[in-house]
PDB file of N, CA and C in Angstrom:
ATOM      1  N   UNK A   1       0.822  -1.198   0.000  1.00  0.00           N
ATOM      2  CA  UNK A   1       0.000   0.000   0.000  1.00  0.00           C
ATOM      3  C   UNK A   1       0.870   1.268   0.000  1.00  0.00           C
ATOM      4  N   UNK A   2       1.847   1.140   0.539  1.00  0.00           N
ATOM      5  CA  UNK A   2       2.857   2.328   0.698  1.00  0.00           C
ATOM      6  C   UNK A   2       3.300   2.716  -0.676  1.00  0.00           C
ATOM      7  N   UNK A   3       3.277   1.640  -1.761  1.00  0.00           N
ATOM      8  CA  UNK A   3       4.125   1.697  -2.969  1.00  0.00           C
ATOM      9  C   UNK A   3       3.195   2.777  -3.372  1.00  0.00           C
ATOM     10  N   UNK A   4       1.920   2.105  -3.778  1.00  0.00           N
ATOM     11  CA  UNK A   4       1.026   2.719  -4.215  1.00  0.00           C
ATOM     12  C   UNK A   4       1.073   4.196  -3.543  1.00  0.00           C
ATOM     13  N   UNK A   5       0.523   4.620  -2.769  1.00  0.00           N
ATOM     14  CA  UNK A   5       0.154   5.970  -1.965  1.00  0.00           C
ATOM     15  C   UNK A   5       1.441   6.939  -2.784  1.00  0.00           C
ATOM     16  N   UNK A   6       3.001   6.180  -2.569  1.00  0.00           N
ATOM     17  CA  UNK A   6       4.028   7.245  -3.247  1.00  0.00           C
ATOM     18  C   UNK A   6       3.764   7.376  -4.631  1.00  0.00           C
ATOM     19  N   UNK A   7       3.668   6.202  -5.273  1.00  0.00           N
ATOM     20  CA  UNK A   7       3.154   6.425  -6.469  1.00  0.00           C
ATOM     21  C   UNK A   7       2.513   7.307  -6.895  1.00  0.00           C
ATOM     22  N   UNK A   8       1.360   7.284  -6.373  1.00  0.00           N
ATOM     23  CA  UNK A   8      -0.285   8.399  -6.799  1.00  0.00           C
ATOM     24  C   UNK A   8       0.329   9.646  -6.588  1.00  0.00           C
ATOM     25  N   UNK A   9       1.607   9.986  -5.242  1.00  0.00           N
ATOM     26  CA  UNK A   9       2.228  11.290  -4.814  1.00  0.00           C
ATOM     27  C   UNK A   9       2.624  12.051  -6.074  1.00  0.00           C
ATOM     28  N   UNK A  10       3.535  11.023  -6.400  1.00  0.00           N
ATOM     29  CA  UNK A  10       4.470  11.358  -7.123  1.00  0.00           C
ATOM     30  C   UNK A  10       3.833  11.649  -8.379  1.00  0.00           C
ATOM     31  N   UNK A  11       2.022  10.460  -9.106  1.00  0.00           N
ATOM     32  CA  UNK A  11       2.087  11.037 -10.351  1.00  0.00           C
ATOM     33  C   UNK A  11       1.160  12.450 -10.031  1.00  0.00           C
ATOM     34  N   UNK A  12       0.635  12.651  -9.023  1.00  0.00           N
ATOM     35  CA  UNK A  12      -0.148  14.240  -8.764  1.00  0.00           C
ATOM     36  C   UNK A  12       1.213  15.630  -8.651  1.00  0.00           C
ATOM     37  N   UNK A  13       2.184  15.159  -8.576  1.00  0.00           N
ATOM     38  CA  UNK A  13       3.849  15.700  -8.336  1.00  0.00           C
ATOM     39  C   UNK A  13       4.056  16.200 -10.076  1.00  0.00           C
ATOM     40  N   UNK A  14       4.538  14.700 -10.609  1.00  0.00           N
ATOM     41  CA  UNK A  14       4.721  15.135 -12.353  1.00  0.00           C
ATOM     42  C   UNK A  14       3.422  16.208 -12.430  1.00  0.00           C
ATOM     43  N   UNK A  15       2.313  15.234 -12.847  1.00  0.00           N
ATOM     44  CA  UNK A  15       1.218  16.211 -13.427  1.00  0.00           C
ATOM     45  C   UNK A  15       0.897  18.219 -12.809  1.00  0.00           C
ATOM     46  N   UNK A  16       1.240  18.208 -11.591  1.00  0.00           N
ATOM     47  CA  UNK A  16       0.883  19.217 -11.508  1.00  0.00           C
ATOM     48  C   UNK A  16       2.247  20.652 -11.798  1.00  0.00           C
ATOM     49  N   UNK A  17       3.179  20.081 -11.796  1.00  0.00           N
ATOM     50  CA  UNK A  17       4.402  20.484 -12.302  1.00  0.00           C
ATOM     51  C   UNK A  17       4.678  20.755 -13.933  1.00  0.00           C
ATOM     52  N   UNK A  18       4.030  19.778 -14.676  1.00  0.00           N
ATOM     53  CA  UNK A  18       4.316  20.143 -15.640  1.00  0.00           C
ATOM     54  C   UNK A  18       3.056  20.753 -16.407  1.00  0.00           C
ATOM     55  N   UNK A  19       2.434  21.074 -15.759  1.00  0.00           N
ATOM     56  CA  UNK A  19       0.855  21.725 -15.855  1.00  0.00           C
ATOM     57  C   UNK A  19       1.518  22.971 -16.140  1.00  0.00           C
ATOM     58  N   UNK A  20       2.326  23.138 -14.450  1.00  0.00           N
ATOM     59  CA  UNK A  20       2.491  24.771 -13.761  1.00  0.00           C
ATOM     60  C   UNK A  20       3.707  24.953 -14.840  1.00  0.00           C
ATOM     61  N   UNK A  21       4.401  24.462 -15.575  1.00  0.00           N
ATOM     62  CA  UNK A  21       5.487  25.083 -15.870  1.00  0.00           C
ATOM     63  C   UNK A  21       5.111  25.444 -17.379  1.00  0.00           C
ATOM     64  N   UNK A  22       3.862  24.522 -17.994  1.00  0.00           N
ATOM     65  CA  UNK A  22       3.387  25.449 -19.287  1.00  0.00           C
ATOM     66  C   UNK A  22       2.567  26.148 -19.371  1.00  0.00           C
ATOM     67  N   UNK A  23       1.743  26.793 -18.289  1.00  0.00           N
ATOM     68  CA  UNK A  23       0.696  27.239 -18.099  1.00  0.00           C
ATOM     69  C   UNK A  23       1.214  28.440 -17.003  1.00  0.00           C
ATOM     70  N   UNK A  24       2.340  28.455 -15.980  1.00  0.00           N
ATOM     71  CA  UNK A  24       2.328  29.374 -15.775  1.00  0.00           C
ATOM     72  C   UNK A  24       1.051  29.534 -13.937  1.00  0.00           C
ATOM     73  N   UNK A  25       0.230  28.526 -14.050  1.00  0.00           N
ATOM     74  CA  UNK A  25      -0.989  28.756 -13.352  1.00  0.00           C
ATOM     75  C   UNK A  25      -0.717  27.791 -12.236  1.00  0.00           C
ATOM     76  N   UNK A  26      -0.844  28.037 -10.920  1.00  0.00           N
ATOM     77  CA  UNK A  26      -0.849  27.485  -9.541  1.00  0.00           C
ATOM     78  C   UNK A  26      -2.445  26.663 -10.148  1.00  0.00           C
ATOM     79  N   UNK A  27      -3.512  27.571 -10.131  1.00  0.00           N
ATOM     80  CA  UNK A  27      -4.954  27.087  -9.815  1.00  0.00           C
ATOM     81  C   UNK A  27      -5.263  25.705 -11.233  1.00  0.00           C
ATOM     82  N   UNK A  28      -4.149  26.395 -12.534  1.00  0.00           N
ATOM     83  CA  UNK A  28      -4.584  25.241 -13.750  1.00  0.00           C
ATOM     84  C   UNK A  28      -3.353  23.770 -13.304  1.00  0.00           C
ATOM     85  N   UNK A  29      -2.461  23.990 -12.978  1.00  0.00           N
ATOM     86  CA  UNK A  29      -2.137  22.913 -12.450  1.00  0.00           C
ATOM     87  C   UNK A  29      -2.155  22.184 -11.502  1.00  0.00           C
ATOM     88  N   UNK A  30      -3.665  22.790 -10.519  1.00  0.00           N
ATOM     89  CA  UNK A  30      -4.279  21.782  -9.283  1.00  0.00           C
ATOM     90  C   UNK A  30      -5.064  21.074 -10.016  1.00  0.00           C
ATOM     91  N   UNK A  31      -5.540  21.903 -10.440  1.00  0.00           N
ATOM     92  CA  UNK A  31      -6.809  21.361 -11.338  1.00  0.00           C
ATOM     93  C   UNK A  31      -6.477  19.482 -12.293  1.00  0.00           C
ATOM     94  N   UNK A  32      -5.515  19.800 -13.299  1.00  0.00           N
ATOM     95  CA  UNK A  32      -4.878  19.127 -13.736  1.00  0.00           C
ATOM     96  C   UNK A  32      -4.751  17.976 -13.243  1.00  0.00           C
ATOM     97  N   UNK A  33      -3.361  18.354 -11.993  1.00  0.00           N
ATOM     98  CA  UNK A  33      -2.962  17.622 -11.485  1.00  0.00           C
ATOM     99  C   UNK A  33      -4.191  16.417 -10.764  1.00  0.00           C
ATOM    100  N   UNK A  34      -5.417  17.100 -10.860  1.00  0.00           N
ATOM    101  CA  UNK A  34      -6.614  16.585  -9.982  1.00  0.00           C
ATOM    102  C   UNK A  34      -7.627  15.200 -10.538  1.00  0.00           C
ATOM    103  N   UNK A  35      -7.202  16.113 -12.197  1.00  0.00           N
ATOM    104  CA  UNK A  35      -8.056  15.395 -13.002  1.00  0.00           C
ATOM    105  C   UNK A  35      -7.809  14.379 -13.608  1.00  0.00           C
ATOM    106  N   UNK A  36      -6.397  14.630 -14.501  1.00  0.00           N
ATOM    107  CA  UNK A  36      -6.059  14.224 -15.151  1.00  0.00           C
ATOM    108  C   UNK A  36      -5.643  12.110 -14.192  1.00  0.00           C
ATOM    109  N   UNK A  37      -5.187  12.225 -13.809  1.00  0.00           N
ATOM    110  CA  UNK A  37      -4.815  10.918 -12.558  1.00  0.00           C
ATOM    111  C   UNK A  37      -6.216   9.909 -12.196  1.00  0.00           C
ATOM    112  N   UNK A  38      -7.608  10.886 -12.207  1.00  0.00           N
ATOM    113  CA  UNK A  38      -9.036  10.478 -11.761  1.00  0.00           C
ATOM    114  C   UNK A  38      -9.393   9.765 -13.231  1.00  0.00           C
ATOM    115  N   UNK A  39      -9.223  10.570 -14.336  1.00  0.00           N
ATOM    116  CA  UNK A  39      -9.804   9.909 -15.980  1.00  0.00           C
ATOM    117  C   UNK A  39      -8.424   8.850 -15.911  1.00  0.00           C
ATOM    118  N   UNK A  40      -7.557   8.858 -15.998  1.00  0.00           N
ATOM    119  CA  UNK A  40      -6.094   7.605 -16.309  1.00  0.00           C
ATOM    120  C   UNK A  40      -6.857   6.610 -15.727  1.00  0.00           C
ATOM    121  N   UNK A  41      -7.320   6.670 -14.206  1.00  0.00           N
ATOM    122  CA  UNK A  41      -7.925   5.712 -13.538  1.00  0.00           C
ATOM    123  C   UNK A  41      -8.849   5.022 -14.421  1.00  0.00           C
ATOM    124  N   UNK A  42     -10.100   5.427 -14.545  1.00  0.00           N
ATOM    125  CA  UNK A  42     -11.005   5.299 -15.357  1.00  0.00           C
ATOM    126  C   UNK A  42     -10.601   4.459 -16.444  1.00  0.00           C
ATOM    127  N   UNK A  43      -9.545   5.420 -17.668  1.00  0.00           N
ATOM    128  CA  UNK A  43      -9.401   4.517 -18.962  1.00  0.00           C
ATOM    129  C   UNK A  43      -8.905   3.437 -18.271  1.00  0.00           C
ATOM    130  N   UNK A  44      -7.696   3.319 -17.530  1.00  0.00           N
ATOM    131  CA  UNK A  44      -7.165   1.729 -17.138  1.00  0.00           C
ATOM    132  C   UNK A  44      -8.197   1.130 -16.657  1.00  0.00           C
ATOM    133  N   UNK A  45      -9.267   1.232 -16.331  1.00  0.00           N
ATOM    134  CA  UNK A  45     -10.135  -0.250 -15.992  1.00  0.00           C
ATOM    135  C   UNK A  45     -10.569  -0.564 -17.037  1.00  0.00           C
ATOM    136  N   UNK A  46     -10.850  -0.028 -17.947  1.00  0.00           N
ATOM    137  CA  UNK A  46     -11.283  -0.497 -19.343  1.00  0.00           C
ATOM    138  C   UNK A  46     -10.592  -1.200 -20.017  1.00  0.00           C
ATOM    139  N   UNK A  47      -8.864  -0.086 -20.308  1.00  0.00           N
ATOM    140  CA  UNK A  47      -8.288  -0.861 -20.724  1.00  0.00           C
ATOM    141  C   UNK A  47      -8.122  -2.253 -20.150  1.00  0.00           C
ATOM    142  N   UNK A  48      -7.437  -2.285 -18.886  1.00  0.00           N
ATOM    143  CA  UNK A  48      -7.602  -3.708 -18.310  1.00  0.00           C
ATOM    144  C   UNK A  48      -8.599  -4.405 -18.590  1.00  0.00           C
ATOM    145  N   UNK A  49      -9.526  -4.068 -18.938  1.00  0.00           N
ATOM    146  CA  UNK A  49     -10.762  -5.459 -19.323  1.00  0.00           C
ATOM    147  C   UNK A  49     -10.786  -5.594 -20.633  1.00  0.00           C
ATOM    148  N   UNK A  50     -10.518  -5.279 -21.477  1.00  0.00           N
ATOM    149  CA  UNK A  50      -9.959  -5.481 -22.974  1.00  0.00           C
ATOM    150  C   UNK A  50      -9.088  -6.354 -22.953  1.00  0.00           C
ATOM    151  N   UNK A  51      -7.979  -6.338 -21.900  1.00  0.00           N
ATOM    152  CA  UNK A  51      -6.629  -7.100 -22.428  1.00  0.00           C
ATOM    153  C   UNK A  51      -6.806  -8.064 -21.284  1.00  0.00           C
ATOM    154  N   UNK A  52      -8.002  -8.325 -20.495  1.00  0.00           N
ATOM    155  CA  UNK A  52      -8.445  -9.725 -19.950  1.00  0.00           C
ATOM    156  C   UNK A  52      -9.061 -10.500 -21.265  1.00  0.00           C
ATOM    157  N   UNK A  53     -10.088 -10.068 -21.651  1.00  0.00           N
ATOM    158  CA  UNK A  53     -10.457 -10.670 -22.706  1.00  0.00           C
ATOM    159  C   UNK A  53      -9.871 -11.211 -23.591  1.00  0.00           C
ATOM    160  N   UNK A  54      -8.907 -10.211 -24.386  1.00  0.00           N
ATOM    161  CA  UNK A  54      -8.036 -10.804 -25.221  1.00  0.00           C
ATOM    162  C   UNK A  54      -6.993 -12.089 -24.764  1.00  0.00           C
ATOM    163  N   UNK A  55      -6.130 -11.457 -23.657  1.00  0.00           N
ATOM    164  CA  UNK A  55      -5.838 -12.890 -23.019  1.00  0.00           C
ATOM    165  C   UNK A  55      -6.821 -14.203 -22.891  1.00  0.00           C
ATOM    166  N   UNK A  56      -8.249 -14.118 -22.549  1.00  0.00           N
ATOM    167  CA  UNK A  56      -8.892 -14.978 -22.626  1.00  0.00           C
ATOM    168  C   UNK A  56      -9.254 -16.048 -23.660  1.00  0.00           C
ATOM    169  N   UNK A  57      -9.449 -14.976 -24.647  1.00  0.00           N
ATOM    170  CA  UNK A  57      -9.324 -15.621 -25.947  1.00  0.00           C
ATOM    171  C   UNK A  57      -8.067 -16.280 -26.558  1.00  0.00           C
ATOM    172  N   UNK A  58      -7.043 -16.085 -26.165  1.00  0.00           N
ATOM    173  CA  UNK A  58      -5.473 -16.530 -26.847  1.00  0.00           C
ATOM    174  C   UNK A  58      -5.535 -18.074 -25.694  1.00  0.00           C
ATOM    175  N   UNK A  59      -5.510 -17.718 -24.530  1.00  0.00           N
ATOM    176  CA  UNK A  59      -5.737 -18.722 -23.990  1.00  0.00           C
ATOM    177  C   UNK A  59      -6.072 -19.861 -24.543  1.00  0.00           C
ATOM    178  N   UNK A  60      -7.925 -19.328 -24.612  1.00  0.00           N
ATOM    179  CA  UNK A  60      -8.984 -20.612 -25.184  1.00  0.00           C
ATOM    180  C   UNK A  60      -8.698 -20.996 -26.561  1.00  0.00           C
ATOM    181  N   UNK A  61      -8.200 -20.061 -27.169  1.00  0.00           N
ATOM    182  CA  UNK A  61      -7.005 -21.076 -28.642  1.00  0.00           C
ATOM    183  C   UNK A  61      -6.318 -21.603 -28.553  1.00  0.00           C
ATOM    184  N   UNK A  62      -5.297 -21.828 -27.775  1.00  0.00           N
ATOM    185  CA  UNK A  62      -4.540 -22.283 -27.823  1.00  0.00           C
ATOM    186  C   UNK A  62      -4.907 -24.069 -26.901  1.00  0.00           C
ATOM    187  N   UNK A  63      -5.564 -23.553 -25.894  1.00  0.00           N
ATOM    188  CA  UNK A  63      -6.255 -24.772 -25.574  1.00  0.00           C
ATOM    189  C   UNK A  63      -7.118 -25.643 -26.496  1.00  0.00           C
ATOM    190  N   UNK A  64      -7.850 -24.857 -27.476  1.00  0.00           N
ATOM    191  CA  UNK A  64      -8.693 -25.641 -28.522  1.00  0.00           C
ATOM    192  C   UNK A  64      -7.658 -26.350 -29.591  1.00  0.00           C
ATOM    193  N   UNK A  65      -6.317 -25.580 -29.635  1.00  0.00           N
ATOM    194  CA  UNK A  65      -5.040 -25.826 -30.964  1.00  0.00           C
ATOM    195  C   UNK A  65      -4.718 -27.251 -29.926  1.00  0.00           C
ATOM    196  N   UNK A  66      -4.419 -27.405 -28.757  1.00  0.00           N
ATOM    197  CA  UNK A  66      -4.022 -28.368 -28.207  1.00  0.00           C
ATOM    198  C   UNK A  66      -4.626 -29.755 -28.266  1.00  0.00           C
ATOM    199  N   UNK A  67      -5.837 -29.453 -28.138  1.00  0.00           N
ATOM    200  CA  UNK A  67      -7.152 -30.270 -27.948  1.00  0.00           C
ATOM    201  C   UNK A  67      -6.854 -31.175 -29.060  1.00  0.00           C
ATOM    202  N   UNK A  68      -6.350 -30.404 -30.228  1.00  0.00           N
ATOM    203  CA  UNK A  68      -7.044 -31.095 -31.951  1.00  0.00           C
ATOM    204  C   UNK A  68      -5.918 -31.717 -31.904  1.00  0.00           C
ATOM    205  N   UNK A  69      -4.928 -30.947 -31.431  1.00  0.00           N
ATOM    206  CA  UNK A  69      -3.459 -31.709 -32.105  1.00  0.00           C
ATOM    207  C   UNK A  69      -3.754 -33.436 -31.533  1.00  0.00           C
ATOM    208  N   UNK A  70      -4.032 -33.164 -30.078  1.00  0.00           N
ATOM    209  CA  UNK A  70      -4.012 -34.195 -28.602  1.00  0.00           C
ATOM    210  C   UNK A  70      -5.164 -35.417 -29.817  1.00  0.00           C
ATOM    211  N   UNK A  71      -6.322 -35.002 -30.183  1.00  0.00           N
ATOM    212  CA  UNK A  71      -7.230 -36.017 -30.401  1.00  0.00           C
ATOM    213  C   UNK A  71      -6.850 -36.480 -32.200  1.00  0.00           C
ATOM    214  N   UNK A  72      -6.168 -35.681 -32.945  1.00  0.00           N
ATOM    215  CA  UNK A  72      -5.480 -35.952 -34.390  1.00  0.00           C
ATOM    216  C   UNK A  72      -4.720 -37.566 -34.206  1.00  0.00           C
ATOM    217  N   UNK A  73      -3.848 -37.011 -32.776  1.00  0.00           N
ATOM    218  CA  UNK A  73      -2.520 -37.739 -32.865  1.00  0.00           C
ATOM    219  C   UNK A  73      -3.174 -39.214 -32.492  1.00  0.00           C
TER     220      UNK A  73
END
Protein backbone atom coordinates (compact mmCIF):
# COMPACT_ATOMS: atom_id res chain seq x y z
CA UNK A 1 0.00 0.00 0.00
CA UNK A 2 2.86 2.33 0.70
CA UNK A 3 4.12 1.70 -2.97
CA UNK A 4 1.03 2.72 -4.21
CA UNK A 5 0.15 5.97 -1.97
CA UNK A 6 4.03 7.25 -3.25
CA UNK A 7 3.15 6.43 -6.47
CA UNK A 8 -0.29 8.40 -6.80
CA UNK A 9 2.23 11.29 -4.81
CA UNK A 10 4.47 11.36 -7.12
CA UNK A 11 2.09 11.04 -10.35
CA UNK A 12 -0.15 14.24 -8.76
CA UNK A 13 3.85 15.70 -8.34
CA UNK A 14 4.72 15.13 -12.35
CA UNK A 15 1.22 16.21 -13.43
CA UNK A 16 0.88 19.22 -11.51
CA UNK A 17 4.40 20.48 -12.30
CA UNK A 18 4.32 20.14 -15.64
CA UNK A 19 0.85 21.72 -15.86
CA UNK A 20 2.49 24.77 -13.76
CA UNK A 21 5.49 25.08 -15.87
CA UNK A 22 3.39 25.45 -19.29
CA UNK A 23 0.70 27.24 -18.10
CA UNK A 24 2.33 29.37 -15.78
CA UNK A 25 -0.99 28.76 -13.35
CA UNK A 26 -0.85 27.49 -9.54
CA UNK A 27 -4.95 27.09 -9.81
CA UNK A 28 -4.58 25.24 -13.75
CA UNK A 29 -2.14 22.91 -12.45
CA UNK A 30 -4.28 21.78 -9.28
CA UNK A 31 -6.81 21.36 -11.34
CA UNK A 32 -4.88 19.13 -13.74
CA UNK A 33 -2.96 17.62 -11.48
CA UNK A 34 -6.61 16.59 -9.98
CA UNK A 35 -8.06 15.40 -13.00
CA UNK A 36 -6.06 14.22 -15.15
CA UNK A 37 -4.81 10.92 -12.56
CA UNK A 38 -9.04 10.48 -11.76
CA UNK A 39 -9.80 9.91 -15.98
CA UNK A 40 -6.09 7.60 -16.31
CA UNK A 41 -7.92 5.71 -13.54
CA UNK A 42 -11.01 5.30 -15.36
CA UNK A 43 -9.40 4.52 -18.96
CA UNK A 44 -7.17 1.73 -17.14
CA UNK A 45 -10.14 -0.25 -15.99
CA UNK A 46 -11.28 -0.50 -19.34
CA UNK A 47 -8.29 -0.86 -20.72
CA UNK A 48 -7.60 -3.71 -18.31
CA UNK A 49 -10.76 -5.46 -19.32
CA UNK A 50 -9.96 -5.48 -22.97
CA UNK A 51 -6.63 -7.10 -22.43
CA UNK A 52 -8.45 -9.73 -19.95
CA UNK A 53 -10.46 -10.67 -22.71
CA UNK A 54 -8.04 -10.80 -25.22
CA UNK A 55 -5.84 -12.89 -23.02
CA UNK A 56 -8.89 -14.98 -22.63
CA UNK A 57 -9.32 -15.62 -25.95
CA UNK A 58 -5.47 -16.53 -26.85
CA UNK A 59 -5.74 -18.72 -23.99
CA UNK A 60 -8.98 -20.61 -25.18
CA UNK A 61 -7.00 -21.08 -28.64
CA UNK A 62 -4.54 -22.28 -27.82
CA UNK A 63 -6.25 -24.77 -25.57
CA UNK A 64 -8.69 -25.64 -28.52
CA UNK A 65 -5.04 -25.83 -30.96
CA UNK A 66 -4.02 -28.37 -28.21
CA UNK A 67 -7.15 -30.27 -27.95
CA UNK A 68 -7.04 -31.09 -31.95
CA UNK A 69 -3.46 -31.71 -32.10
CA UNK A 70 -4.01 -34.19 -28.60
CA UNK A 71 -7.23 -36.02 -30.40
CA UNK A 72 -5.48 -35.95 -34.39
CA UNK A 73 -2.52 -37.74 -32.87
Amino acid sequence: MAKTFTFAILHFSVAFTITYLLTGSIVIGGAIALIEPAVNTVVFYFHDKVWKRIESRQTANAIKKNHQLYVSA
